[in-house]
N, C-alpha and C. Protein backbone atom coordinates (compact mmCIF):
# COMPACT_ATOMS: atom_id res chain seq x y z
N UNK A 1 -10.53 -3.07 19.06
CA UNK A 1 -10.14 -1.71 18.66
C UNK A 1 -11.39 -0.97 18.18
N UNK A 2 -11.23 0.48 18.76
CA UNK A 2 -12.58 1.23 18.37
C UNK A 2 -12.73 0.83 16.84
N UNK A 3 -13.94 1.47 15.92
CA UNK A 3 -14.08 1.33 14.43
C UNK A 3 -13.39 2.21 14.27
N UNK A 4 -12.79 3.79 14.58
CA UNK A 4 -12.51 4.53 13.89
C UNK A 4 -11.11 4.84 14.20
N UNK A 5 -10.23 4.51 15.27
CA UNK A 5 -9.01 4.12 15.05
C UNK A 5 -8.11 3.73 14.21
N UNK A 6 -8.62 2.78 13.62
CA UNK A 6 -7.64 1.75 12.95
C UNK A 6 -7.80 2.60 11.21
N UNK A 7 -8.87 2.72 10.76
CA UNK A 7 -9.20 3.51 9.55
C UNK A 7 -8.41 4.79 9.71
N UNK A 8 -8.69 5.75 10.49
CA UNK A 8 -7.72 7.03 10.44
C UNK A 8 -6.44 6.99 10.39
N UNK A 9 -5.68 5.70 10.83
CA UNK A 9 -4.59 5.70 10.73
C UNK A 9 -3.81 6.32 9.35
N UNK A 10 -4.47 5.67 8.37
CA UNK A 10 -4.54 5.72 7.13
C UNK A 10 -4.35 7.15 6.83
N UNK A 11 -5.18 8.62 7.15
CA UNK A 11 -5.25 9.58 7.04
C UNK A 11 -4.03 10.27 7.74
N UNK A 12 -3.58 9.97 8.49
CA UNK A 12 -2.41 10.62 8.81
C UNK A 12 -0.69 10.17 8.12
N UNK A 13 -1.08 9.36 6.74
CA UNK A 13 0.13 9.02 5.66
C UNK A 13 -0.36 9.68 4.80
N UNK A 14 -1.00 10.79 4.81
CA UNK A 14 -1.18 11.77 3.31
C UNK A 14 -0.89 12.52 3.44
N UNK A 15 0.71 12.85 3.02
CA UNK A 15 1.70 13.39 3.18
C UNK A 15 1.35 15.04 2.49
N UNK A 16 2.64 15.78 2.71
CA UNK A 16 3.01 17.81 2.18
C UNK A 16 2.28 17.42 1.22
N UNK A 17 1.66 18.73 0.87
CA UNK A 17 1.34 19.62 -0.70
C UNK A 17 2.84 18.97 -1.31
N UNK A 18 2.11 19.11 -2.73
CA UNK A 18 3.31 18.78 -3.81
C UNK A 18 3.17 19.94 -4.86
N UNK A 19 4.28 20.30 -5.52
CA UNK A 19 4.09 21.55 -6.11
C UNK A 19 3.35 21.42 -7.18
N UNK A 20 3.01 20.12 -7.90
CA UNK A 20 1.75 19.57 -8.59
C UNK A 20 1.16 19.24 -8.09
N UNK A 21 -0.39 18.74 -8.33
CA UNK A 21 -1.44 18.40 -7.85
C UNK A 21 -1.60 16.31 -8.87
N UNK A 22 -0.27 15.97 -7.37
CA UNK A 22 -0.38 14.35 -7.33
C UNK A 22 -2.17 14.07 -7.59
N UNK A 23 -2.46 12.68 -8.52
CA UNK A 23 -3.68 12.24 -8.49
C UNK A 23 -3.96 11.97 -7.40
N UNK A 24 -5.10 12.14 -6.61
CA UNK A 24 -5.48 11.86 -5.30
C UNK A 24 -5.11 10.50 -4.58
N UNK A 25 -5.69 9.43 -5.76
CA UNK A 25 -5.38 8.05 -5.44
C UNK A 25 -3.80 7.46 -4.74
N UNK A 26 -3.40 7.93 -5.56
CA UNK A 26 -1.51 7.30 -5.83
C UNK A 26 -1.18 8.36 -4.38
N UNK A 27 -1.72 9.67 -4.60
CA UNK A 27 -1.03 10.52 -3.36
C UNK A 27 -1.68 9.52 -2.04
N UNK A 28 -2.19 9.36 -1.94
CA UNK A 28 -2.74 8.63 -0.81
C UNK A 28 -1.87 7.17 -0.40
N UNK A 29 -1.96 6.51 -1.29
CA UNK A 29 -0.77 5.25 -1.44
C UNK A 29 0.46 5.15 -1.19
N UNK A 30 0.67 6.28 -1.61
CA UNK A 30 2.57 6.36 -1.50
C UNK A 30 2.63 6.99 -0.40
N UNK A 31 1.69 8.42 0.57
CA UNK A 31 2.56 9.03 0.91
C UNK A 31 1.94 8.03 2.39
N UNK A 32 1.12 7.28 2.28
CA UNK A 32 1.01 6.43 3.49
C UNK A 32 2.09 5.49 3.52
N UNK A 33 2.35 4.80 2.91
CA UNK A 33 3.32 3.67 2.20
C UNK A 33 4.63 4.76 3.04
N UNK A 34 4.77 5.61 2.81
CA UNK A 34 5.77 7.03 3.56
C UNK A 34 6.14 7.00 4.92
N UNK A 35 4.50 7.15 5.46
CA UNK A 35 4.35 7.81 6.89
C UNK A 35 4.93 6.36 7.59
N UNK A 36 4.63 4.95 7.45
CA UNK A 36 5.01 3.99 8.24
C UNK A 36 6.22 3.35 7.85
N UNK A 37 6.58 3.72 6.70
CA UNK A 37 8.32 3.71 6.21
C UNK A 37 9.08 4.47 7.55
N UNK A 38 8.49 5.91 7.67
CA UNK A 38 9.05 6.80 8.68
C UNK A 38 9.19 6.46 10.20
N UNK A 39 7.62 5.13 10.88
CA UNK A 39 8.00 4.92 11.97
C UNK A 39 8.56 3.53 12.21
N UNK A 40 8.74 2.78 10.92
CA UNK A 40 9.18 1.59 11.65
C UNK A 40 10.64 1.97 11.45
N UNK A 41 11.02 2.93 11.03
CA UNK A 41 12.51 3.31 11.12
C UNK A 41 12.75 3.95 12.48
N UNK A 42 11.68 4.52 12.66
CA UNK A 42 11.52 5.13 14.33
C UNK A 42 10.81 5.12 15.03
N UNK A 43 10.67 3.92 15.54
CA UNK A 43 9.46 3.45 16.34
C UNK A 43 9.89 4.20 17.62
N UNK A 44 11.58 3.30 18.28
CA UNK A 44 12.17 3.60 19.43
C UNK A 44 11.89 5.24 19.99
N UNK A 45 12.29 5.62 18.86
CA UNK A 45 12.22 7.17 18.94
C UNK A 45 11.37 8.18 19.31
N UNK A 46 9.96 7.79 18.50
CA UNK A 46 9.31 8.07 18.39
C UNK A 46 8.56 7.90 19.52
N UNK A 47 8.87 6.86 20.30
CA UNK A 47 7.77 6.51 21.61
C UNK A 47 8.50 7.40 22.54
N UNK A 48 9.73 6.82 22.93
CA UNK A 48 10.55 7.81 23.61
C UNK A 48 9.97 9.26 23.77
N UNK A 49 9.68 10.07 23.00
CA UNK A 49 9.74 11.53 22.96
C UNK A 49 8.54 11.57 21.63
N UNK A 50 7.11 11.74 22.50
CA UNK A 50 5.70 11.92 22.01
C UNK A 50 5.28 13.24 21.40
N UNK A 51 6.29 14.07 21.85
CA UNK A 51 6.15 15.60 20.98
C UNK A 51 7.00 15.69 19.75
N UNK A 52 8.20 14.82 19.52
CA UNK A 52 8.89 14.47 18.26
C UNK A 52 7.89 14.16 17.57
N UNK A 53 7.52 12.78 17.73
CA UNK A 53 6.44 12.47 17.06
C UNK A 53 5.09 13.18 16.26
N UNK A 54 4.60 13.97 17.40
CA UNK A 54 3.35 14.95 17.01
C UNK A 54 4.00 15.86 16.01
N UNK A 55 5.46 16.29 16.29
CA UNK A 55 5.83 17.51 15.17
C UNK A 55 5.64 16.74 13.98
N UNK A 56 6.34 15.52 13.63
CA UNK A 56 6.16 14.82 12.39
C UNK A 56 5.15 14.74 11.82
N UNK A 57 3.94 14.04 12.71
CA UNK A 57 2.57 14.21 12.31
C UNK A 57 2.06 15.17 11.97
N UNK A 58 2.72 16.35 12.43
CA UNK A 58 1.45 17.66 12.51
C UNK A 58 2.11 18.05 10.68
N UNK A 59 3.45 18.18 10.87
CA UNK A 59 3.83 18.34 9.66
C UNK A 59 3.36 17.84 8.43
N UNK A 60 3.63 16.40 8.19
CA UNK A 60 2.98 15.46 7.22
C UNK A 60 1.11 15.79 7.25
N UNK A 61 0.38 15.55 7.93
CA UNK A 61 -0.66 15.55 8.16
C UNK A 61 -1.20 17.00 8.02
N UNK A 62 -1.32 17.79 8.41
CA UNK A 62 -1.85 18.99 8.27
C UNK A 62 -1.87 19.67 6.92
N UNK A 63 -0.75 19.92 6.40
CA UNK A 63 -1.11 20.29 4.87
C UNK A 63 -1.88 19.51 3.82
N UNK A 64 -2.13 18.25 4.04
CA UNK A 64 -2.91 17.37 3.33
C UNK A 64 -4.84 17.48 3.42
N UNK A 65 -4.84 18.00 4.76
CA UNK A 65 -6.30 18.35 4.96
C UNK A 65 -6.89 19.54 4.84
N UNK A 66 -7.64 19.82 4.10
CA UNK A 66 -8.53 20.76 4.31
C UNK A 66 -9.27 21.28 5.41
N UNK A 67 -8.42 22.19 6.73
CA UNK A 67 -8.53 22.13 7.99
C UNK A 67 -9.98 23.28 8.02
N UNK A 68 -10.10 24.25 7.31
CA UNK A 68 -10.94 25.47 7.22
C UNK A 68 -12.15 24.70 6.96
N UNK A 69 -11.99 23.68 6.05
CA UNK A 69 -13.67 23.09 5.28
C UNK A 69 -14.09 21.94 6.50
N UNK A 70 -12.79 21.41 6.55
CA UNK A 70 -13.62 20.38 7.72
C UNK A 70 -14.16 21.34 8.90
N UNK A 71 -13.44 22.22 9.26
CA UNK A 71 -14.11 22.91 11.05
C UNK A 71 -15.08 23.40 10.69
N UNK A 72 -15.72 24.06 9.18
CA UNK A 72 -16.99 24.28 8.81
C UNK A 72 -17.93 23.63 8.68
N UNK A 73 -17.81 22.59 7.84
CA UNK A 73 -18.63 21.22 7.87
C UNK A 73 -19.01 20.38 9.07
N UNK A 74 -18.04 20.63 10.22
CA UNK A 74 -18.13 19.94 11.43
C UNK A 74 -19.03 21.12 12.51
N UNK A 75 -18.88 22.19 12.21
CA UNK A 75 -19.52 23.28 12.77
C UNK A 75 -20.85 22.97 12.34
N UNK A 76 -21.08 23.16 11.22
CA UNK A 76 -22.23 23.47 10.79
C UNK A 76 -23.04 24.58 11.10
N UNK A 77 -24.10 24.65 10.96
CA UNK A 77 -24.97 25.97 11.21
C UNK A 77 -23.65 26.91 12.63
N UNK A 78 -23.60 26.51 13.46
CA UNK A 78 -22.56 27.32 14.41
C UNK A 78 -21.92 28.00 13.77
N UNK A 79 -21.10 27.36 12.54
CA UNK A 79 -19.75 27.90 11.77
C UNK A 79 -20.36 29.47 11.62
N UNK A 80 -21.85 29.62 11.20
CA UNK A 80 -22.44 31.01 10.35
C UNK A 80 -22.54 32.22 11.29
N UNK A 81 -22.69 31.48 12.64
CA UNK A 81 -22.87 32.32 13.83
C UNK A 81 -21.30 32.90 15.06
N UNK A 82 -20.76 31.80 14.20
CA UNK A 82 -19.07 31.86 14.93
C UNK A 82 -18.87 33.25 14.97
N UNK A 83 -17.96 34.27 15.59
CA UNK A 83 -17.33 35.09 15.31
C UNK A 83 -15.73 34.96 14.42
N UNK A 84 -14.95 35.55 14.12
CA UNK A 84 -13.65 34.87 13.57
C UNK A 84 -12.73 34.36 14.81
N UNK A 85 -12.67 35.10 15.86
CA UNK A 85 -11.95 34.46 17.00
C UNK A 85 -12.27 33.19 17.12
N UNK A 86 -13.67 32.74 17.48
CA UNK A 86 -14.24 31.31 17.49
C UNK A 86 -13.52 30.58 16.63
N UNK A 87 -14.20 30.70 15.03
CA UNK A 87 -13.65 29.93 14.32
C UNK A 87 -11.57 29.76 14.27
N UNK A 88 -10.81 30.74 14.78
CA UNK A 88 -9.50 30.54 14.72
C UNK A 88 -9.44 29.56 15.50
N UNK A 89 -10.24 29.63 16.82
CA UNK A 89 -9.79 28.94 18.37
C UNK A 89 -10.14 27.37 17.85
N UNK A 90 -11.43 27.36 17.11
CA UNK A 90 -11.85 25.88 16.82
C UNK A 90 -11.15 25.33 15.93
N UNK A 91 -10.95 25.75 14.78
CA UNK A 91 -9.54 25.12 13.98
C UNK A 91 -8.63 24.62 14.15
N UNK A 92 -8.05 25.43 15.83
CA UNK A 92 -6.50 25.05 15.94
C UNK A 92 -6.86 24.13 17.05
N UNK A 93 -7.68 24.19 17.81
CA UNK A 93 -7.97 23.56 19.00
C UNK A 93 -8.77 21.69 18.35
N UNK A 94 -9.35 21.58 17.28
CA UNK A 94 -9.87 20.52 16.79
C UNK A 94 -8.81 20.19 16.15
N UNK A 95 -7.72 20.27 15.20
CA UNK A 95 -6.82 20.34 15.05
C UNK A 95 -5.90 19.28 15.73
N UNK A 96 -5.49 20.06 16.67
CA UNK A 96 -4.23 19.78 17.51
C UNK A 96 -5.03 18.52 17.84
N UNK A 97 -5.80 18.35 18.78
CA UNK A 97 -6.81 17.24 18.99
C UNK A 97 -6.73 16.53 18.60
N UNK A 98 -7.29 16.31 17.60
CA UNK A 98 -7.20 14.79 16.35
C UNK A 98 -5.54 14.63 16.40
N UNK A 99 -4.82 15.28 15.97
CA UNK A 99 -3.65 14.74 15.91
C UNK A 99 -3.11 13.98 16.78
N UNK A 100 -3.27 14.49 17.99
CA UNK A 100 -3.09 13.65 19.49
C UNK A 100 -3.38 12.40 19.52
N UNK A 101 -4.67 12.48 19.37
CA UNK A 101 -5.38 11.16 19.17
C UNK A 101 -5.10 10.50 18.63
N UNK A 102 -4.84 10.64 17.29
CA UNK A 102 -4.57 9.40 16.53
C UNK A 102 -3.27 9.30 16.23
N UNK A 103 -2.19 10.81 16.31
CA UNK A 103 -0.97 9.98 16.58
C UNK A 103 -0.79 8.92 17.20
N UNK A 104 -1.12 8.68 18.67
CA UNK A 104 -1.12 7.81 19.73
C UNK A 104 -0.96 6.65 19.03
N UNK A 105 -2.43 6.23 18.39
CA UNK A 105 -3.03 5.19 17.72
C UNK A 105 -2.12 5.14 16.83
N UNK A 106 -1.80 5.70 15.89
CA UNK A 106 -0.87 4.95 14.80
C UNK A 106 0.50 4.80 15.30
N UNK A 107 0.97 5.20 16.35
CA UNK A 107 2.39 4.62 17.00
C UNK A 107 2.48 3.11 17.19
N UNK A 108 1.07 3.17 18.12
CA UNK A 108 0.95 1.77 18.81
C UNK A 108 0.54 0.83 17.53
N UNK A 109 -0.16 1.28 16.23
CA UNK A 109 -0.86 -0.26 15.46
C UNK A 109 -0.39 0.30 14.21
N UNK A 110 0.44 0.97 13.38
CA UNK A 110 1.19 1.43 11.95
C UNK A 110 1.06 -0.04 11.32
N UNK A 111 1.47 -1.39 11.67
CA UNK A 111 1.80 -2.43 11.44
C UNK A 111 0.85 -3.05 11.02
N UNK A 112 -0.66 -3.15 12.21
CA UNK A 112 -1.29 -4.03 11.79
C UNK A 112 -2.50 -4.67 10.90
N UNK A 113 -2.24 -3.88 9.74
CA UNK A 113 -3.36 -3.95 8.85
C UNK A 113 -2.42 -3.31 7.34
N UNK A 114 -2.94 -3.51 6.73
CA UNK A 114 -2.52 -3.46 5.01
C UNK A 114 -3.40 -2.48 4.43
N UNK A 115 -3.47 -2.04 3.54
CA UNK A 115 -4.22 -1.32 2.71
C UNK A 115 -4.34 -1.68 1.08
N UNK A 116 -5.70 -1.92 0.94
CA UNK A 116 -5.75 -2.06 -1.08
C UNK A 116 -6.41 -1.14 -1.31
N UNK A 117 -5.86 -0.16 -1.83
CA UNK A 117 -6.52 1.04 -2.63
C UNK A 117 -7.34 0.53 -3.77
N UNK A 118 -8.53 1.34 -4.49
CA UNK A 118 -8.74 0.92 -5.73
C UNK A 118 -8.62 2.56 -6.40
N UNK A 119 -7.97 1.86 -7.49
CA UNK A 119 -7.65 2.64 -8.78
C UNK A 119 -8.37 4.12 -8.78
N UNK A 120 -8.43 4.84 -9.24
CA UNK A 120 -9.11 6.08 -9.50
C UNK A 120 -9.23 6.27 -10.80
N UNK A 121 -10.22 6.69 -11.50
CA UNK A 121 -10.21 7.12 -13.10
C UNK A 121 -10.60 8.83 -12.55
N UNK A 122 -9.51 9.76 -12.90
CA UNK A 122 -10.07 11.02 -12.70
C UNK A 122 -10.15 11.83 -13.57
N UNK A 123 -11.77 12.25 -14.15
CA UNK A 123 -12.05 13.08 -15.29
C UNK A 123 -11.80 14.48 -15.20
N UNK A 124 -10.86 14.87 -16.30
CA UNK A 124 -10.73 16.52 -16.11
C UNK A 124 -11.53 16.95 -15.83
N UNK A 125 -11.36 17.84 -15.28
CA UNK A 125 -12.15 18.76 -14.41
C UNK A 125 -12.88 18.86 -13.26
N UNK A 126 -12.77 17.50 -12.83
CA UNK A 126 -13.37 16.87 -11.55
C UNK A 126 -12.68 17.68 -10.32
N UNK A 127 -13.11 18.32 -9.37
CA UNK A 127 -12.74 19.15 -8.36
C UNK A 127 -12.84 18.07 -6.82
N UNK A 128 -13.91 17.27 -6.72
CA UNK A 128 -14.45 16.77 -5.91
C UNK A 128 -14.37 14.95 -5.99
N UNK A 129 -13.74 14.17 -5.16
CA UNK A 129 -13.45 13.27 -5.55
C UNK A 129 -13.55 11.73 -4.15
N UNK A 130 -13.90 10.54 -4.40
CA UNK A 130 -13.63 10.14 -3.84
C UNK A 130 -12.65 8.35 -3.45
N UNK A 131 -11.56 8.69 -2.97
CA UNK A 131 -10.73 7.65 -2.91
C UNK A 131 -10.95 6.45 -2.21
N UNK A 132 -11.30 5.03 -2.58
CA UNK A 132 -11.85 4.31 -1.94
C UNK A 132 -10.86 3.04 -1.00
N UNK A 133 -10.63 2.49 -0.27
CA UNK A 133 -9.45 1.34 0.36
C UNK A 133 -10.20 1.11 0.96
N UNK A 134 -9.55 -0.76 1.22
CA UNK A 134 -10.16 -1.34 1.66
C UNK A 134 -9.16 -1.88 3.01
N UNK A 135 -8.88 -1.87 4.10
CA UNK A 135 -8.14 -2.32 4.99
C UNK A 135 -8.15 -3.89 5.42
N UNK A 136 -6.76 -4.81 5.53
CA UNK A 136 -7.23 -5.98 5.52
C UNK A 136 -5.69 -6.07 7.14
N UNK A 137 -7.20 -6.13 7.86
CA UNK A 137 -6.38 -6.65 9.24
C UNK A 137 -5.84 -7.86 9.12
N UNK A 138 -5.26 -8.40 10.43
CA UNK A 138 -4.44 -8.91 10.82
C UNK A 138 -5.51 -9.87 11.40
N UNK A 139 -6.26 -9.02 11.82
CA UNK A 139 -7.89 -9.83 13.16
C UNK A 139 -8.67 -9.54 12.54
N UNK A 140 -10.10 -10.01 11.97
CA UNK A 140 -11.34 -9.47 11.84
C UNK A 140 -11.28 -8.99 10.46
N UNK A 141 -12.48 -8.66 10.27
CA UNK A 141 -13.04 -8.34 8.64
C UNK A 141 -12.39 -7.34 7.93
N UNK A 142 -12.01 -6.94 6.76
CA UNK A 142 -11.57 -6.16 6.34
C UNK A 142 -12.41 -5.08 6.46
N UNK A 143 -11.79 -3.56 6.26
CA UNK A 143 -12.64 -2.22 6.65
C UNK A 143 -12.82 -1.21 5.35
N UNK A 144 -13.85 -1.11 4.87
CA UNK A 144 -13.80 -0.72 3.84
C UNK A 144 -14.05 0.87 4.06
N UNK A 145 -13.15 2.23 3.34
CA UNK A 145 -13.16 3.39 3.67
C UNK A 145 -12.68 4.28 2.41
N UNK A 146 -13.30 5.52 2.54
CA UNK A 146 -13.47 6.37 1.53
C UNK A 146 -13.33 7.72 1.78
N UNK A 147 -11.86 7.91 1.47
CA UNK A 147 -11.54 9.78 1.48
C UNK A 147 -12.43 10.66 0.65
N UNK A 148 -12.89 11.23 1.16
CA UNK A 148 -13.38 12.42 0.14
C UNK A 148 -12.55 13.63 -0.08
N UNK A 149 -11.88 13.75 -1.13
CA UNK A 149 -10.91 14.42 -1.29
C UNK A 149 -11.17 15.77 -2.37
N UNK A 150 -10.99 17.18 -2.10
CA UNK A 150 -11.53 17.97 -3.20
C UNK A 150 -10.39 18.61 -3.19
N UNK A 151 -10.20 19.72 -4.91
CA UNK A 151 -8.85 20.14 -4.98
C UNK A 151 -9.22 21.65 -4.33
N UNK A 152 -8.27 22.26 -3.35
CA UNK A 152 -7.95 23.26 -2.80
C UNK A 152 -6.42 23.81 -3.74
N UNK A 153 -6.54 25.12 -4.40
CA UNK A 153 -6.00 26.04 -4.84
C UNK A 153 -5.28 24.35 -6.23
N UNK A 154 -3.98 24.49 -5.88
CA UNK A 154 -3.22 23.60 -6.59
C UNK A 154 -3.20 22.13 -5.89
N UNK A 155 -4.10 21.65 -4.93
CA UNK A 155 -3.73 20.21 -4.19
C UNK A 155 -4.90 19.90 -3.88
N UNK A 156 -4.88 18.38 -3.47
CA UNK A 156 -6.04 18.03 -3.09
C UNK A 156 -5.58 17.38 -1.89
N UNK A 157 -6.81 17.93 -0.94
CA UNK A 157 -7.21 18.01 0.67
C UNK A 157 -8.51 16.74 0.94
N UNK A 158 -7.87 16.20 1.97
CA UNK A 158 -9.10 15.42 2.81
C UNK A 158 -10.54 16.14 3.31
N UNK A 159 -11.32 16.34 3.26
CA UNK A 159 -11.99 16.81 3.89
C UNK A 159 -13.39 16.19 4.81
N UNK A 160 -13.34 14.57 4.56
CA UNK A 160 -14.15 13.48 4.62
C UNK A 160 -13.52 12.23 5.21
N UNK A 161 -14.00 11.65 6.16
CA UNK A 161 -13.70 10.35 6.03
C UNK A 161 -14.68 9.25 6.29
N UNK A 162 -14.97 8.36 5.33
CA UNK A 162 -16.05 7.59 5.37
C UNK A 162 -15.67 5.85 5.91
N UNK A 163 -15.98 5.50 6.87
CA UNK A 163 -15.74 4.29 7.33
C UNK A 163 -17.18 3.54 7.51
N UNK A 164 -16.78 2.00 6.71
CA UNK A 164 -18.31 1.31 6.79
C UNK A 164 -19.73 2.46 6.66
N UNK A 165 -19.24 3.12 5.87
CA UNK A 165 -20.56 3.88 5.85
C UNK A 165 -20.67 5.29 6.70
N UNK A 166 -20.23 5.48 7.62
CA UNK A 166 -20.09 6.22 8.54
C UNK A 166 -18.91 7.46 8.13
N UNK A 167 -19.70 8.60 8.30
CA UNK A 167 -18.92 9.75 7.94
C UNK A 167 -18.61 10.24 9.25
N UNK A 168 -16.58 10.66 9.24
CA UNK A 168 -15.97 11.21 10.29
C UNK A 168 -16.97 12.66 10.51
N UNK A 169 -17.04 13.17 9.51
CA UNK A 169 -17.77 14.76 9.73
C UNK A 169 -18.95 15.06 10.71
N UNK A 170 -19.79 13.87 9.98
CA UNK A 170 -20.68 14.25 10.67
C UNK A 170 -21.23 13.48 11.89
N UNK A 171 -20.40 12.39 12.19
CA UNK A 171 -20.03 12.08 13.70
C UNK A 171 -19.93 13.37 14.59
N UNK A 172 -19.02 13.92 14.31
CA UNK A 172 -18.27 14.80 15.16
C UNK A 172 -19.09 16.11 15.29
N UNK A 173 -19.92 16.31 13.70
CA UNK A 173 -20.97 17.35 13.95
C UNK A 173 -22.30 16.87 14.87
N UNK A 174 -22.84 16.27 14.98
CA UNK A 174 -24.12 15.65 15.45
C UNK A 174 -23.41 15.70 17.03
N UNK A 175 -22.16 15.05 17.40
CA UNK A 175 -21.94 15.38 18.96
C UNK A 175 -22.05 16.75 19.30
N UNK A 176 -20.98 17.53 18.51
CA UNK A 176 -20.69 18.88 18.89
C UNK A 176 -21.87 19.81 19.20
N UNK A 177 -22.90 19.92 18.33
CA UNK A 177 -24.14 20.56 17.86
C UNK A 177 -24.64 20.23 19.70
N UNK A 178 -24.03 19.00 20.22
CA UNK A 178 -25.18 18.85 21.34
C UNK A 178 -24.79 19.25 22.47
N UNK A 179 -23.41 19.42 22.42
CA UNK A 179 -22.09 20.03 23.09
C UNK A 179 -22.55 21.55 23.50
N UNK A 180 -22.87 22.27 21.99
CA UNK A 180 -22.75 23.40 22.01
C UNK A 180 -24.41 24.00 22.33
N UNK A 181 -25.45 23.14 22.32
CA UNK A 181 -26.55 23.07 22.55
C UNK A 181 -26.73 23.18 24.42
N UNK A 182 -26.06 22.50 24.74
CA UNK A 182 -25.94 22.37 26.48
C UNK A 182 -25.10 24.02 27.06
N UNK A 183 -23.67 24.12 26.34
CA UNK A 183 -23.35 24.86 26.91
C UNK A 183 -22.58 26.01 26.21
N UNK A 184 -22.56 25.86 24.70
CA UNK A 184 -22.56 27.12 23.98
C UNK A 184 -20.99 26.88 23.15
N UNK A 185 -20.76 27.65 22.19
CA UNK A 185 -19.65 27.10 21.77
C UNK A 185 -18.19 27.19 22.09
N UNK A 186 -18.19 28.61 23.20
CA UNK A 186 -16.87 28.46 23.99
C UNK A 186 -16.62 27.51 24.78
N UNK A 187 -17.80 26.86 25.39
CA UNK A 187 -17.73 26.17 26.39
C UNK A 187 -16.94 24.63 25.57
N UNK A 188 -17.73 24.59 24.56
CA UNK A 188 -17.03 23.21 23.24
C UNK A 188 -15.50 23.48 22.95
N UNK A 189 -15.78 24.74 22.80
CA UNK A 189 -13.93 25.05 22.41
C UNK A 189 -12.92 24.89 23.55
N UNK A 190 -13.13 25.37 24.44
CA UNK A 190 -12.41 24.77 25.95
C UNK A 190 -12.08 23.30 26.28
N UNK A 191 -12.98 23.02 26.06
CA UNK A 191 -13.34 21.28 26.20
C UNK A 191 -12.85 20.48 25.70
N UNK A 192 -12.11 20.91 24.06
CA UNK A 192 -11.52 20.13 23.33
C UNK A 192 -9.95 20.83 23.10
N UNK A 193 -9.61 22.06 23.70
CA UNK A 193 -8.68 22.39 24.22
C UNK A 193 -8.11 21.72 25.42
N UNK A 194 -8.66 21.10 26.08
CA UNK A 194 -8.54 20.33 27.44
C UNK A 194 -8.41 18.96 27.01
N UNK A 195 -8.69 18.67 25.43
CA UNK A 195 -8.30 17.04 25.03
C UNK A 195 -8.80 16.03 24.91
N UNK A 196 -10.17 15.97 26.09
CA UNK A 196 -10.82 14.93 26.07
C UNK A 196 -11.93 14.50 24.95
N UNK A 197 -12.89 15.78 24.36
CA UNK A 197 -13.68 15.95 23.99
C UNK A 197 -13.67 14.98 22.41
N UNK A 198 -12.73 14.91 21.66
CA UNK A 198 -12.36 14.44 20.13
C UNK A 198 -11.93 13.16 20.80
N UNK A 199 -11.33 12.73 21.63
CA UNK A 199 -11.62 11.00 21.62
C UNK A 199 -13.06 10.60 22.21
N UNK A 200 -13.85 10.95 22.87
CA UNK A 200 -15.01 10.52 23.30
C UNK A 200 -15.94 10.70 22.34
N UNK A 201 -15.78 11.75 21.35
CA UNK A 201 -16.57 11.81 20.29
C UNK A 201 -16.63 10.43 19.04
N UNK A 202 -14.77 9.86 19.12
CA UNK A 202 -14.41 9.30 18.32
C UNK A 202 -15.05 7.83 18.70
N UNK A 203 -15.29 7.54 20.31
CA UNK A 203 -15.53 6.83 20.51
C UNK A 203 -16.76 6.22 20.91
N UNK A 204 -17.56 7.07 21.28
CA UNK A 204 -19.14 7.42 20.72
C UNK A 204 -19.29 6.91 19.43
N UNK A 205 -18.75 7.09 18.64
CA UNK A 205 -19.28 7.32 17.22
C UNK A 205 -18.60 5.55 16.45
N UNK A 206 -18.21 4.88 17.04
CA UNK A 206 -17.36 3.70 16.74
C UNK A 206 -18.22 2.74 17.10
C-alpha cells in the first residue's frame, strides 16, 4: 500500500463543525472512531452506489478542513498571482479530488489498521496545534502521523498532514509548482478536474 493511503484514511473521520470548539485531540478520535462505525454498518451500501458514499464523505470531511488555507499553502507563490476565478476553480476542483481518492481507499481498508492517539495538553490560547497518532497495521511497522490543526472562527480545521515526516502540503506543492511551471495554472486546474492529477501526486510522493 502506497505511504500515504493508509494515513489519510484517518483524515477523512474528522467529522462536522461542532457548535463548540471540541479539543482537537478527542475531536479527531471520536469522530474517526464515527466515520468507520458508519461504514462497517455500510459497507454493502456503500460499495454498491460510490456517489452515496462520496456525499457522506464530502459531508463529514469537508467542514473539518481548512479548504481556503490548504489550496493556499498548496498554491503557494501561484495562490498571490491567482485571479479569484482560479482560486474558486482550484479549491473545488482539489477538493472534490482528494475526496475521490481517498474515499476509494478508505472503503476498501477502514478495517485494517488501529489508531493510538496521544493525549494533547492544550494551552489557552493556543490557535495552532498539533495532533499526533500512531497507526498500528495489521502488516508492517506502525505509521506514525501528525495533524496540524489550527482554530478557524469557532473550530478547528486540518490544514496539514504529516506522515513519517513527510508533509501532505508540501508534497502536493513541490508537484504542482512543476505542473504549473510546464503549463500554467489553468492547464493544472483542468488536469485535476479530469482526476488523475491528486492520485499521481499522492503517489509520487509515497
Amino acid at each position: 500500500m502506497k505511504k500515504f493511503w493508509l494515513p489519510l484514511l484517518l483524515v477523512l473521520g474528522l467529522g462536522s463543525a461542532h457548535a463548540a470548539p471540541t479539543p482537537p485531540d478527542v475531536a479527531v478520535k471520536e469522530t474517526t472512531e464515527k466515520m468507520r462505525s458508519l461504514i462497517a454498518a455500510n459497507h454493502a451500501a456503500y460499495k454498491a452506489d460510490k456517489n452515496k458514499f462520496y456525499a457522506v464523505v464530502d459531508e463529514v470531511l469537508v467542514p473539518r478542513f481548512d479548504v481556503p488555507g490548504i489550496s493556499k499553502l498548496v498554491l503557494g507563490r501561484n495562490w498571490r498571482s491567482a485571479t479569484p476565478e482560479q482560486r474558486t476553480r482550484f479549491q473545488s476542483a482539489f477538493k472534490n479530488s482528494l475526496i475521490r481518492n481517498y474515499a476509494d481507499a478508505l472503503l476498501e481498508n477502514y478495517d485494517s489498521a488501529d489508531a493510538k492517539f496521544q493525549s494533547l495538553r492544550l494551552v489557552g490560547g493556543e490557535t495552532d496545534v498539533t495532533v499526533k497518532a500512531e497507526l498500528i497495521r495489521k502488516v508492517g511497522n506502525p505509521i506514525a502521523v501528525g495533524f496540524s490543526m489550527q482554530l478557524v472562527g469557532n473550530d478547528w480545521k486540518v490544514y496539514d498532514v504529516i506522515i513519517e515526516n513527510l508533509s501532505l502540503v508540501t508534497n502536493f506543492r513541490g508537484q504542482f509548482n512543476e505542473e504549473i511551471k510546464k503549463g500554467g495554472l489553468d492547464a493544472l486546474i483542468t488536469r485535476i478536474e479530469g482526476g488523475d492529477v491528486v492520485k499521481q501526486a499522492i503517489e509520487k510522493g509515497a
